[in-house]
PDB file of N, CA and C in Angstrom:
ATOM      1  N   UNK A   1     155.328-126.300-210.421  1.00  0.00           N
ATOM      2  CA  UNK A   1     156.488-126.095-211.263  1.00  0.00           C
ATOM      3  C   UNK A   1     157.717-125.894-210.371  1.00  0.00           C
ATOM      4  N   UNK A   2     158.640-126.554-210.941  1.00  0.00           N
ATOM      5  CA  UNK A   2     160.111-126.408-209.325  1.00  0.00           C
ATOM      6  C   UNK A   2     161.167-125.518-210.392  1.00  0.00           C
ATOM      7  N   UNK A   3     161.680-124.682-209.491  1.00  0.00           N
ATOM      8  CA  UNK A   3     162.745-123.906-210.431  1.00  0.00           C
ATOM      9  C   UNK A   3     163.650-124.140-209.930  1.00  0.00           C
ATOM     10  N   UNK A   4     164.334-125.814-209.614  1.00  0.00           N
ATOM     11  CA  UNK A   4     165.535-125.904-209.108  1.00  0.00           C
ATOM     12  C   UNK A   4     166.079-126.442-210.439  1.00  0.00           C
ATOM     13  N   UNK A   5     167.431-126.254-210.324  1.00  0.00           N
ATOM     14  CA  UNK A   5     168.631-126.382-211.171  1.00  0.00           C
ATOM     15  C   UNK A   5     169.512-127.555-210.895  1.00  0.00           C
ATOM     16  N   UNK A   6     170.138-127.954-211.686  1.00  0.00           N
ATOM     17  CA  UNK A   6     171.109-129.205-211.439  1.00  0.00           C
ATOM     18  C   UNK A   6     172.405-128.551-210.923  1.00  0.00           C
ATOM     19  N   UNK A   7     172.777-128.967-209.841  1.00  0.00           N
ATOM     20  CA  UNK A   7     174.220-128.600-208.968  1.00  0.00           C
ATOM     21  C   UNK A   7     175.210-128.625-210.554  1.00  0.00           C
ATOM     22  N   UNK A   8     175.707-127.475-210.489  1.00  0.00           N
ATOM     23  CA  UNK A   8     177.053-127.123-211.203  1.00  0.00           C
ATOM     24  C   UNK A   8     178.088-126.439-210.777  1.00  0.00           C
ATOM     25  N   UNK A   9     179.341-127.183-211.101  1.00  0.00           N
ATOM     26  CA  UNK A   9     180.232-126.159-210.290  1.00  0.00           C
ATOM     27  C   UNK A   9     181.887-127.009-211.205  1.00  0.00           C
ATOM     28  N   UNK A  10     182.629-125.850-210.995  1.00  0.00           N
ATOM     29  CA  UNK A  10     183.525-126.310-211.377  1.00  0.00           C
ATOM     30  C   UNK A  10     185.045-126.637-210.611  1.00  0.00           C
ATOM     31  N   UNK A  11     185.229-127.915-210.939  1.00  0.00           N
ATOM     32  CA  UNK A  11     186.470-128.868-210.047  1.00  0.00           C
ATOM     33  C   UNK A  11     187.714-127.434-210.019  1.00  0.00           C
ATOM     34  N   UNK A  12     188.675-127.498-208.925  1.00  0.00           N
ATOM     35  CA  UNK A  12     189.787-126.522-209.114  1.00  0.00           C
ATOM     36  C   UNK A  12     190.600-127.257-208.747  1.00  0.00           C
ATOM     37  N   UNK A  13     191.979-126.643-208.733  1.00  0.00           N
ATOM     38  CA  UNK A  13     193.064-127.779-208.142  1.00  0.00           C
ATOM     39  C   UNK A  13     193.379-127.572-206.488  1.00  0.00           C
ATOM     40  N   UNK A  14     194.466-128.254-205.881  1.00  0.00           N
ATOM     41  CA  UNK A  14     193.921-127.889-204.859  1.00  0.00           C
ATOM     42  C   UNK A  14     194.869-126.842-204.257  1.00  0.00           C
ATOM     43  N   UNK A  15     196.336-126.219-205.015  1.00  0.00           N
ATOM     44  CA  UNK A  15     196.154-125.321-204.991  1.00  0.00           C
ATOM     45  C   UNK A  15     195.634-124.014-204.707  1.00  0.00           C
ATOM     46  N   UNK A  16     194.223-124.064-205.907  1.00  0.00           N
ATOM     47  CA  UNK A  16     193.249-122.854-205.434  1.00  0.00           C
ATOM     48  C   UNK A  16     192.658-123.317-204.581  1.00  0.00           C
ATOM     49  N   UNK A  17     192.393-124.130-203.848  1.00  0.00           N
ATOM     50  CA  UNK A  17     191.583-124.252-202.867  1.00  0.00           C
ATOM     51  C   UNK A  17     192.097-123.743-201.738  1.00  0.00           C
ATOM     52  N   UNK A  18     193.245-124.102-201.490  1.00  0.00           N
ATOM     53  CA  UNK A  18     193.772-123.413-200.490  1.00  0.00           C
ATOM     54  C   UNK A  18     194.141-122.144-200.350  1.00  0.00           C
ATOM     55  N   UNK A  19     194.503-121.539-201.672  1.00  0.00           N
ATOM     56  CA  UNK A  19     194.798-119.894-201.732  1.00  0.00           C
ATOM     57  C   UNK A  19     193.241-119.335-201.663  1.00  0.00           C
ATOM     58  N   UNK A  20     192.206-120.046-201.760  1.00  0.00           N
ATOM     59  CA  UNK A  20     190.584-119.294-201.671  1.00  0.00           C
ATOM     60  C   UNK A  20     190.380-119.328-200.577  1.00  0.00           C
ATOM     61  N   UNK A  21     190.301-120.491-199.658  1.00  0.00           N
ATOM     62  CA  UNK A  21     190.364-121.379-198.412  1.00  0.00           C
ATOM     63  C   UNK A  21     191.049-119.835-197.918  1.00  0.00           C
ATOM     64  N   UNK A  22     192.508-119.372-197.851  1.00  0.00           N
ATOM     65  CA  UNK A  22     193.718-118.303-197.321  1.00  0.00           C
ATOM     66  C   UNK A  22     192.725-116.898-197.260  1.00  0.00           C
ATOM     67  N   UNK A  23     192.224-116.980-198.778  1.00  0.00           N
ATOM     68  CA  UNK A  23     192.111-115.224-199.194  1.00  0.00           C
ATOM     69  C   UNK A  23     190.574-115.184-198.536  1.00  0.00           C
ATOM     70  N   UNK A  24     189.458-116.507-197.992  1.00  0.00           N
ATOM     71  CA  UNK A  24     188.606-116.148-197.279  1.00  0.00           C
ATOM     72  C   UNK A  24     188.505-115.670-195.943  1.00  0.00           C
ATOM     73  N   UNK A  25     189.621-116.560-195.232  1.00  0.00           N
ATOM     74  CA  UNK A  25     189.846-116.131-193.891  1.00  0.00           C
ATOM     75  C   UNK A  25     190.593-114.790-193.909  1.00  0.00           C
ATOM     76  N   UNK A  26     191.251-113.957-194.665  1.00  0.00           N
ATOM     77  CA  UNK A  26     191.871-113.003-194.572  1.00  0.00           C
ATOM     78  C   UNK A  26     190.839-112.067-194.714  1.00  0.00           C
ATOM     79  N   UNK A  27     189.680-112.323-195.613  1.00  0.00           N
ATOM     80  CA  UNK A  27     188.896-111.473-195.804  1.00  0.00           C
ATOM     81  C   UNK A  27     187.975-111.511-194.275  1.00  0.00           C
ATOM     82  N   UNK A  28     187.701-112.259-193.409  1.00  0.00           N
ATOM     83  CA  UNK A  28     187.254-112.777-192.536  1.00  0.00           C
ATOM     84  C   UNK A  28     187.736-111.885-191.298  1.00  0.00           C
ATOM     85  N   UNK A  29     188.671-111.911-191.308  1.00  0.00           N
ATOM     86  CA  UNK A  29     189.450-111.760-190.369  1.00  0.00           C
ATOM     87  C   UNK A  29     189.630-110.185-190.158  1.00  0.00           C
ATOM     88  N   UNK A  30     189.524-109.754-191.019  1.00  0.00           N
ATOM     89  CA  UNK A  30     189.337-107.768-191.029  1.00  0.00           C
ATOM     90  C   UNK A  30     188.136-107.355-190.504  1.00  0.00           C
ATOM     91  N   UNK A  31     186.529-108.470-190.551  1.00  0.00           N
ATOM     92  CA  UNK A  31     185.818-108.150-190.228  1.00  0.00           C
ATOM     93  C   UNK A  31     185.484-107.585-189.119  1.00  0.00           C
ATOM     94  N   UNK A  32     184.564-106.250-188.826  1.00  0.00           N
ATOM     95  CA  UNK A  32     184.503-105.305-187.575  1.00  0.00           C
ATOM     96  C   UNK A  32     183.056-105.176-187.407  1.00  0.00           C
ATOM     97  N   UNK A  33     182.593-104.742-186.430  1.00  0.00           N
ATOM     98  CA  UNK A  33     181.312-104.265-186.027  1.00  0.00           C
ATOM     99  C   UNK A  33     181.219-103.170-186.758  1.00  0.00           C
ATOM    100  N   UNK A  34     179.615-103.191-187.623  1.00  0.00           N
ATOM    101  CA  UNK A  34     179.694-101.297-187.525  1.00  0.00           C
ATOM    102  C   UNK A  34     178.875-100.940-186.846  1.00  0.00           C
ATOM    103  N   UNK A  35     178.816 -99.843-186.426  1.00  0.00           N
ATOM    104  CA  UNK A  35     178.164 -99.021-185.495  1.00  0.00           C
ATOM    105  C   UNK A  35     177.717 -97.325-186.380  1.00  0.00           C
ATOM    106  N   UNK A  36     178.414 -97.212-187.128  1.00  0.00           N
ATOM    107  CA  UNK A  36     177.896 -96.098-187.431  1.00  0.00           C
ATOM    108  C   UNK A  36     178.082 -96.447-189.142  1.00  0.00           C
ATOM    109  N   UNK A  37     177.274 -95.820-190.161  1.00  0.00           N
ATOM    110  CA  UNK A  37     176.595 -95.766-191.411  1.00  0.00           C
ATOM    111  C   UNK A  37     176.996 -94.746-192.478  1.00  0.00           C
ATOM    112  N   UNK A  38     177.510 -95.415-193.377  1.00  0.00           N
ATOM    113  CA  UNK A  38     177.997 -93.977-194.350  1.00  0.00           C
ATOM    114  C   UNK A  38     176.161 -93.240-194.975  1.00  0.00           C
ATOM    115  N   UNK A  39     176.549 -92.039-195.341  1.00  0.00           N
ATOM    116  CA  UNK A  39     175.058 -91.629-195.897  1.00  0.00           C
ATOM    117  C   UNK A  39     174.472 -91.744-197.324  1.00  0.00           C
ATOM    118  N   UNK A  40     175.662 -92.466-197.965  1.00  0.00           N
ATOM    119  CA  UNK A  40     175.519 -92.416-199.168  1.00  0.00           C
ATOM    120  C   UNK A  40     174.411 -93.644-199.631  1.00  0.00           C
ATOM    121  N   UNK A  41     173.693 -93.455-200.517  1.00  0.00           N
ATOM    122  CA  UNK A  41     172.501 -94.416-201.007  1.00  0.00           C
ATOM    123  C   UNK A  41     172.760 -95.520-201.622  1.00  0.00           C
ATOM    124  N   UNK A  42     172.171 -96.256-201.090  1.00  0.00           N
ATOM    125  CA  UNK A  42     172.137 -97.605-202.098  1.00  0.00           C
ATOM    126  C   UNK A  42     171.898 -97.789-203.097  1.00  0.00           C
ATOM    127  N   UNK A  43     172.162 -98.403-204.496  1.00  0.00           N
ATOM    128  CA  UNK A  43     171.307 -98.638-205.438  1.00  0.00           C
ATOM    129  C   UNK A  43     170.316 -99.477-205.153  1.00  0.00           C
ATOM    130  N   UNK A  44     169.477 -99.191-205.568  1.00  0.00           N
ATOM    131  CA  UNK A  44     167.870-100.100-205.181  1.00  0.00           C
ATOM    132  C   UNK A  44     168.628-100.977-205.918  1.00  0.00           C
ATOM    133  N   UNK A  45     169.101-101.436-207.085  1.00  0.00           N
ATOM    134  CA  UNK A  45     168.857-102.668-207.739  1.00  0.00           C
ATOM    135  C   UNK A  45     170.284-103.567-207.008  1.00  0.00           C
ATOM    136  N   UNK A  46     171.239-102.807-206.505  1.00  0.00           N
ATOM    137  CA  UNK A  46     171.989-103.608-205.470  1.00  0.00           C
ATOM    138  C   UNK A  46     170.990-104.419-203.882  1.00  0.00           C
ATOM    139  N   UNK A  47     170.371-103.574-203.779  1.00  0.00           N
ATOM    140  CA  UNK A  47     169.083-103.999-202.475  1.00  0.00           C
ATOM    141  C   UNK A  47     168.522-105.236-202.763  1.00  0.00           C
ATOM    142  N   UNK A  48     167.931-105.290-204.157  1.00  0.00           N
ATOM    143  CA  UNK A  48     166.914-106.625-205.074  1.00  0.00           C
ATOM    144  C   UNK A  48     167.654-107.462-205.331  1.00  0.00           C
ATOM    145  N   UNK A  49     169.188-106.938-205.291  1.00  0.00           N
ATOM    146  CA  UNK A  49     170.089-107.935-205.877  1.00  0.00           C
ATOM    147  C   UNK A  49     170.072-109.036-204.823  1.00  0.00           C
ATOM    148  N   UNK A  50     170.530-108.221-203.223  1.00  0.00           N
ATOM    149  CA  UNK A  50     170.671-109.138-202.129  1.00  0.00           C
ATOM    150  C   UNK A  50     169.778-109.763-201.894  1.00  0.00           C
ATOM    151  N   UNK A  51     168.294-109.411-201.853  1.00  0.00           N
ATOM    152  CA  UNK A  51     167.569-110.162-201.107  1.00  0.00           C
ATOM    153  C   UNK A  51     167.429-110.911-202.114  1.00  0.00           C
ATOM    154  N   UNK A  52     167.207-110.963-203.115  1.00  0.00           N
ATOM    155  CA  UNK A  52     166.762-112.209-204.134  1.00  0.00           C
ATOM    156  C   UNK A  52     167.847-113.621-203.885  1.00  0.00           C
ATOM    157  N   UNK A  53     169.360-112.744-203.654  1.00  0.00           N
ATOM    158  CA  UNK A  53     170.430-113.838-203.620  1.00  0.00           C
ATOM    159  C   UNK A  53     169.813-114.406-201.768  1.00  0.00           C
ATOM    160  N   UNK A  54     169.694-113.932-200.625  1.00  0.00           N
ATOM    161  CA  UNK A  54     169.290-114.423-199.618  1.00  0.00           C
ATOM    162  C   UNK A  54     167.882-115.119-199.804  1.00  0.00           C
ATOM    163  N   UNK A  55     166.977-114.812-200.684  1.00  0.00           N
ATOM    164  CA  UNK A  55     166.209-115.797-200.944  1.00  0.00           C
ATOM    165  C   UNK A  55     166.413-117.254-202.065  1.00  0.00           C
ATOM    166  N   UNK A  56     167.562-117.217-202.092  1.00  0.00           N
ATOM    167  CA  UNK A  56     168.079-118.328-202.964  1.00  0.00           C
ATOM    168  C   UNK A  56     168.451-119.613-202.161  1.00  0.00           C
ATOM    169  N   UNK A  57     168.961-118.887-200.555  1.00  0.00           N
ATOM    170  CA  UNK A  57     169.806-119.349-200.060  1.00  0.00           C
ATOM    171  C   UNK A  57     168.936-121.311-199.999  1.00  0.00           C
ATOM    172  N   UNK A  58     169.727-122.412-199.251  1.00  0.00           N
ATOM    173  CA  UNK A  58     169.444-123.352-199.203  1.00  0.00           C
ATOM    174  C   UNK A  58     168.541-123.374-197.623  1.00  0.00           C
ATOM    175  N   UNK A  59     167.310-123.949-197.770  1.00  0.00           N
ATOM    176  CA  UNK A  59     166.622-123.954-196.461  1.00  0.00           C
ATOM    177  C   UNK A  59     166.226-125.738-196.188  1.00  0.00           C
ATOM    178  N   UNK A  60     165.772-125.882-195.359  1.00  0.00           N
ATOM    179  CA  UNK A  60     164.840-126.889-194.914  1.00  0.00           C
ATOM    180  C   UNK A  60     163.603-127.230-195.956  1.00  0.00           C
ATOM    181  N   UNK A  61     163.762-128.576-196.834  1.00  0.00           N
ATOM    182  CA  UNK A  61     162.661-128.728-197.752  1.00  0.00           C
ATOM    183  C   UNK A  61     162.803-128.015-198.863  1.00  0.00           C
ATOM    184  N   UNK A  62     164.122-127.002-199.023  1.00  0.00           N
ATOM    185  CA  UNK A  62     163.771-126.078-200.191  1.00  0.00           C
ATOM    186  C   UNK A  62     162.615-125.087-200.221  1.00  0.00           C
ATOM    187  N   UNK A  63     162.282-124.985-198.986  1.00  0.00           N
ATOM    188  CA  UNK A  63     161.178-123.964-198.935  1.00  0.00           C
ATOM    189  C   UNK A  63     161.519-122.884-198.308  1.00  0.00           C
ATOM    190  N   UNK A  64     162.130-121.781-198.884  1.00  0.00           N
ATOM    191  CA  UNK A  64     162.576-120.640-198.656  1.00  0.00           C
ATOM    192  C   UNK A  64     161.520-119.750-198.434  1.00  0.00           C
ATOM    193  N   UNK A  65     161.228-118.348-197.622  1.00  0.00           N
ATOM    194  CA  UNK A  65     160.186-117.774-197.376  1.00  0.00           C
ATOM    195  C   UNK A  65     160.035-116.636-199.010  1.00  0.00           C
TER     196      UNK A  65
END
């Protein structure tokens, strides 16, 4: 059984492309090392959230681990 989906996405102008294109590298660009850890807890279902989305990601063959 394959649980892939048909590519959907929606056209923008290009405009937004470039102000997304802008507001990614800006977001990019603040990025820092961390080195040290706030103590506050995660939500577990934020945790399931990520790895499920990193197991979504696109691999070789579609065969994700």
């Amino acid at each position: 059984m394959s649980h892939l989906k048909p590519l959907s996405f929606v056209a923008v102008e290009e405009n937004e492309v470039v102000r997304r294109a802008q507001a990614f590298y800006d977001a990019m660009a603040r990025r820092r090392t961390v080195r040290d850890y706030a103590r506050r807890p995660v939500p577990r279902a934020a945790i399931e959230s990520a790895i499920h989305t990193a197991g979504s990601a696109p691999s070789g063959a579609n065969l994700q681990p």
